[in-house]
N, C-alpha and C. Protein backbone atom coordinates (compact mmCIF):
# COMPACT_ATOMS: atom_id res chain seq x y z
N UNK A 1 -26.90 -18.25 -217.41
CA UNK A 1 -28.02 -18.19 -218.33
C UNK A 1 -28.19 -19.56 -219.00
N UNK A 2 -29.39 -19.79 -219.10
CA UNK A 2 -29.78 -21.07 -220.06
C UNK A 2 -29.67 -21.22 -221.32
N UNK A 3 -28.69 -21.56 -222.08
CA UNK A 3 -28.03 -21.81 -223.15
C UNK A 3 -29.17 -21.80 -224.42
N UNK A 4 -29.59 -20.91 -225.45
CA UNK A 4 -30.91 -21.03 -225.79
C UNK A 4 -30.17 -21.14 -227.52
N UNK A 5 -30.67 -21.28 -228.29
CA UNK A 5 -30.72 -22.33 -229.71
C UNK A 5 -30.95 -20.78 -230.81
N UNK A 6 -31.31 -20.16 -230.34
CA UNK A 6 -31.54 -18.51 -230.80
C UNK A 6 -30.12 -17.77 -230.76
N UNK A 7 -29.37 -18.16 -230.05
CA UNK A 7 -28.29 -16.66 -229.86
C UNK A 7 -27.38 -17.21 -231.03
N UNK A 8 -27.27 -18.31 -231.74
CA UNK A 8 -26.39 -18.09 -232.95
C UNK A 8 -26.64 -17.41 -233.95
N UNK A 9 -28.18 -17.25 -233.79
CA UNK A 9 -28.75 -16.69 -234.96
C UNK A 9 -28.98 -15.49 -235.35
N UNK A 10 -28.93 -15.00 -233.25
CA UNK A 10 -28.83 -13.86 -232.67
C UNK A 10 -27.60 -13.10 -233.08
N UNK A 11 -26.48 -13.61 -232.71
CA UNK A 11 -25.10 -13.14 -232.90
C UNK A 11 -25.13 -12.71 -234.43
N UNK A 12 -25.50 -13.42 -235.29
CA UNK A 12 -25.29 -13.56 -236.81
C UNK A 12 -25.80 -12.38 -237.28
N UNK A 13 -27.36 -11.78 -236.90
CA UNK A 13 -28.21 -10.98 -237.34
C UNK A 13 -27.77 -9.55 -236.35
N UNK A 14 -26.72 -9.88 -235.04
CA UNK A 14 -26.18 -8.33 -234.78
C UNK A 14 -24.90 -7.85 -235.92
N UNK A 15 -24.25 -9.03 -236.49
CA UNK A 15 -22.96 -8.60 -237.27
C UNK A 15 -23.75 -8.03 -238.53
N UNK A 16 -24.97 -8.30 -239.26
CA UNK A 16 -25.28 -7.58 -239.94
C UNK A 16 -26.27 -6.78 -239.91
N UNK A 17 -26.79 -6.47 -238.63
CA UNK A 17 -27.94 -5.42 -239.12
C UNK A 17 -27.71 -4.68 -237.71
N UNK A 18 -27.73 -3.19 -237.39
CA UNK A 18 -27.25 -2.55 -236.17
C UNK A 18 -28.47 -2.11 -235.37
N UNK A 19 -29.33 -2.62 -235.46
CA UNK A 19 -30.51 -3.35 -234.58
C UNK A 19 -31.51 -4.13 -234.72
N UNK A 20 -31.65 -5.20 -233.53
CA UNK A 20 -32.07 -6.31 -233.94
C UNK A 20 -33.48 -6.53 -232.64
N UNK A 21 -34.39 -6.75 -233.14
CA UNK A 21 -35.88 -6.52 -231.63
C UNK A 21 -35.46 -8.21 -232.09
N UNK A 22 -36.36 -8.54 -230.63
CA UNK A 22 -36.19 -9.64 -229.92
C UNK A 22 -38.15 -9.96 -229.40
N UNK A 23 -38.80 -10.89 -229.82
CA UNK A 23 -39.99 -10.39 -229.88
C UNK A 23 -40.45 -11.89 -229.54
N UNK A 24 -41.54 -11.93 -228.33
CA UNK A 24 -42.01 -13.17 -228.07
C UNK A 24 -42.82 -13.20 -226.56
N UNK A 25 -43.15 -14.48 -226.33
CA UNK A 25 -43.95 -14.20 -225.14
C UNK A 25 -43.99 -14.27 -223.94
N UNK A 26 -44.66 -13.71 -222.93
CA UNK A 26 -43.97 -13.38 -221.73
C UNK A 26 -43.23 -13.95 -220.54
N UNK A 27 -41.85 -14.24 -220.33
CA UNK A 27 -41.42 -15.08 -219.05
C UNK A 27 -40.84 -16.02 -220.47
N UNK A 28 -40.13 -16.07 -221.19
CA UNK A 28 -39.69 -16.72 -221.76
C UNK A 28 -38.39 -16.77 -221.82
N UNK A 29 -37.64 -15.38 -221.69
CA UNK A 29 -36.49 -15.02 -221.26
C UNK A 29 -35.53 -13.80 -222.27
N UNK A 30 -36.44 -13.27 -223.11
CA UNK A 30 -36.08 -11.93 -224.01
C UNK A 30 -35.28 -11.40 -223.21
N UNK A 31 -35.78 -10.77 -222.44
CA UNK A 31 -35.04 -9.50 -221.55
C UNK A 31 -33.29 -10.24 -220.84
N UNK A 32 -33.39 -11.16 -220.49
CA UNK A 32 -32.13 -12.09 -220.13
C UNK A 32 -31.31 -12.38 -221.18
N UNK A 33 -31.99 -12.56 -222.17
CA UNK A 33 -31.01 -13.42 -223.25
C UNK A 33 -30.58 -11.04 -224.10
N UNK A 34 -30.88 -10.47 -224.26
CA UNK A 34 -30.86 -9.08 -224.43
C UNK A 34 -30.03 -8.86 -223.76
N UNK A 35 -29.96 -8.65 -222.31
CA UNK A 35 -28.92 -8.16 -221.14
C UNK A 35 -27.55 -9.32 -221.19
N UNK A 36 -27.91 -10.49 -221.23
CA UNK A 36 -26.24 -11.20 -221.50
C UNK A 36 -25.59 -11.04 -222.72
N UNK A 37 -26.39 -10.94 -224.32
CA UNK A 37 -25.50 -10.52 -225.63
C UNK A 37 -25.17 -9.13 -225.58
N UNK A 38 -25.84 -8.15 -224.85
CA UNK A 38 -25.41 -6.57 -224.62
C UNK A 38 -23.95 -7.10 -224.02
N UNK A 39 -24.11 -7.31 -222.38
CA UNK A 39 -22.99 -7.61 -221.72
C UNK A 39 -21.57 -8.02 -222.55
N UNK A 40 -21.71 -9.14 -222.87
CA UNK A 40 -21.09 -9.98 -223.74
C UNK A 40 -20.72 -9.05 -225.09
N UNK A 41 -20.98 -8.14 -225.23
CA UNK A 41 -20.38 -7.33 -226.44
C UNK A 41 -20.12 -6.04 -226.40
N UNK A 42 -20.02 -5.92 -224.86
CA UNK A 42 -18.82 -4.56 -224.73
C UNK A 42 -20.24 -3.35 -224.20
N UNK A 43 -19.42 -2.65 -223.97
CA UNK A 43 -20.15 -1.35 -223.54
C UNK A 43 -21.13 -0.46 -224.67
N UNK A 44 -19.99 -0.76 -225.61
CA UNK A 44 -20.71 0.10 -226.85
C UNK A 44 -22.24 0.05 -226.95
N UNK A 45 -22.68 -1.54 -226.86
CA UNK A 45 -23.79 -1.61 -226.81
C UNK A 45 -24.74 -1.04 -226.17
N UNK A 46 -26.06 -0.90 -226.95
CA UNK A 46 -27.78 0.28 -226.24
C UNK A 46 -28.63 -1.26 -225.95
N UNK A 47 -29.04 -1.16 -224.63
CA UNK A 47 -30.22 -1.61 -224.88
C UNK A 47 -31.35 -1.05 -224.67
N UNK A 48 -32.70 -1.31 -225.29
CA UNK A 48 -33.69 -0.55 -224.87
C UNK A 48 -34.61 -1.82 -224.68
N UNK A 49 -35.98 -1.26 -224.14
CA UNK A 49 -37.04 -2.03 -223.36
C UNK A 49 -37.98 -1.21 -223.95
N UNK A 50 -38.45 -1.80 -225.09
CA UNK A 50 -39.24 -1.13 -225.64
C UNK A 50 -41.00 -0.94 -224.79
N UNK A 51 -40.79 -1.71 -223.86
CA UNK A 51 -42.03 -1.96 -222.97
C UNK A 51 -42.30 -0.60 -222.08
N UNK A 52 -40.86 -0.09 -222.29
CA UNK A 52 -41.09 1.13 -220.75
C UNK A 52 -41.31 2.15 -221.92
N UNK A 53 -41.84 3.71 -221.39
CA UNK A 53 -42.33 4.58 -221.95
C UNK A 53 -41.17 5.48 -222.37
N UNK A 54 -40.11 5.49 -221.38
CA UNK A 54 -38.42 6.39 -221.36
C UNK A 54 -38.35 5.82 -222.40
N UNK A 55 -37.95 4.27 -222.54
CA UNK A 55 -36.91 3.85 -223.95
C UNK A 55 -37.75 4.01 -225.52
N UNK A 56 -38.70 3.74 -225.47
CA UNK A 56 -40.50 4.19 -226.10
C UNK A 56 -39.72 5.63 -226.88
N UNK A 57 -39.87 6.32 -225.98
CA UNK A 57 -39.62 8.00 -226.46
C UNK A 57 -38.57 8.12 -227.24
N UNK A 58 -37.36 7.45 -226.62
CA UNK A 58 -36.00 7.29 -227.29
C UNK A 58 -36.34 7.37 -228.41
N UNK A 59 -37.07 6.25 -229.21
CA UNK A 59 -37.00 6.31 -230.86
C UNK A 59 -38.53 6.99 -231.38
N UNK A 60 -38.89 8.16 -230.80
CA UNK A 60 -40.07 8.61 -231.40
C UNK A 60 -39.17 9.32 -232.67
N UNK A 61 -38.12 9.85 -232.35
CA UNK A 61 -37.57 9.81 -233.77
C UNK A 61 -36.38 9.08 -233.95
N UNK A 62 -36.32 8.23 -234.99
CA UNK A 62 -35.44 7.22 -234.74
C UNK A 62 -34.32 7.70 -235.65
N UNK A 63 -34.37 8.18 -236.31
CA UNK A 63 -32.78 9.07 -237.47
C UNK A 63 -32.09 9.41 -236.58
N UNK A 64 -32.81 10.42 -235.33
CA UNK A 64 -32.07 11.57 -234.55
C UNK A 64 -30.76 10.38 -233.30
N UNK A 65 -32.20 9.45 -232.68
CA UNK A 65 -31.54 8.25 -232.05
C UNK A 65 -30.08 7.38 -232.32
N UNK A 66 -30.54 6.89 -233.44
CA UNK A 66 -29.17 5.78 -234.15
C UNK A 66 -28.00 7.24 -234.58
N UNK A 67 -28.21 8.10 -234.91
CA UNK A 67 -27.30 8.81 -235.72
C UNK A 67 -26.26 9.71 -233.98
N UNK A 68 -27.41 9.62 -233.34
CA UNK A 68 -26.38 9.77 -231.90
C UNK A 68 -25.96 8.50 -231.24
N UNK A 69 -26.00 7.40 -231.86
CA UNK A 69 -25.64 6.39 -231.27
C UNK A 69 -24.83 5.54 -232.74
N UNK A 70 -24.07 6.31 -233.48
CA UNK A 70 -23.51 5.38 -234.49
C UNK A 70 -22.45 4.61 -234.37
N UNK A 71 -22.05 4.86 -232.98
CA UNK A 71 -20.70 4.58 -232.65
C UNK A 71 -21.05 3.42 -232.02
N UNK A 72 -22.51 2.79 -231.63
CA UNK A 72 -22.48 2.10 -230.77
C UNK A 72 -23.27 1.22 -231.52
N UNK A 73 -24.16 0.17 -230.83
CA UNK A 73 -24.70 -0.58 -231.20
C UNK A 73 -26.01 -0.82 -230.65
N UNK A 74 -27.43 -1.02 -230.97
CA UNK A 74 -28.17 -1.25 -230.17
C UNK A 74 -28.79 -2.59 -230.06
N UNK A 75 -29.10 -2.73 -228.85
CA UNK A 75 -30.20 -4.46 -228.93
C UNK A 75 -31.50 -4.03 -228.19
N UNK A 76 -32.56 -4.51 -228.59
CA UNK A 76 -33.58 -3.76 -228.21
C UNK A 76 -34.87 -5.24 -228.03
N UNK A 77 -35.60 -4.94 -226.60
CA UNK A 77 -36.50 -6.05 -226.92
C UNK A 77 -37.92 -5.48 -226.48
């Protein structure tokens, strides 16, 4: 992966907040830089694609979502 100037800031804002969107424009490399800090931090981690309609649904209620996923962590773009 191409070493990007964001993931310190990235890393910083997963230790304090237990989800973090990733938001910008297209072919830039969200979805890559998402799938290597998931990777890179264990299984625990969720990611979702907020683009597809499945992961979409996931948080139509979002209490029910995180509270079955407290154990884990999510990254979402």
């Amino acid at each position: 992966m191409v070493p990007r100037t964001i993931q310190a800031t990235l890393a910083h804002l997963l230790a304090e907040f237990p989800a973090v969107a990733i938001l910008g424009p297209r072919q830039v490399g969200k979805t890559t830089l998402a799938l290597e800090v998931a990777a890179r931090r264990g299984p625990a981690w969720v990611y979702l694609d907020l683009g597809t309609p499945s992961d979409l649904a996931k948080l139509s209620d979002p209490e029910v979502f995180f509270e079955g996923h407290s154990a884990s962590r999510c990254c979402g773009v």
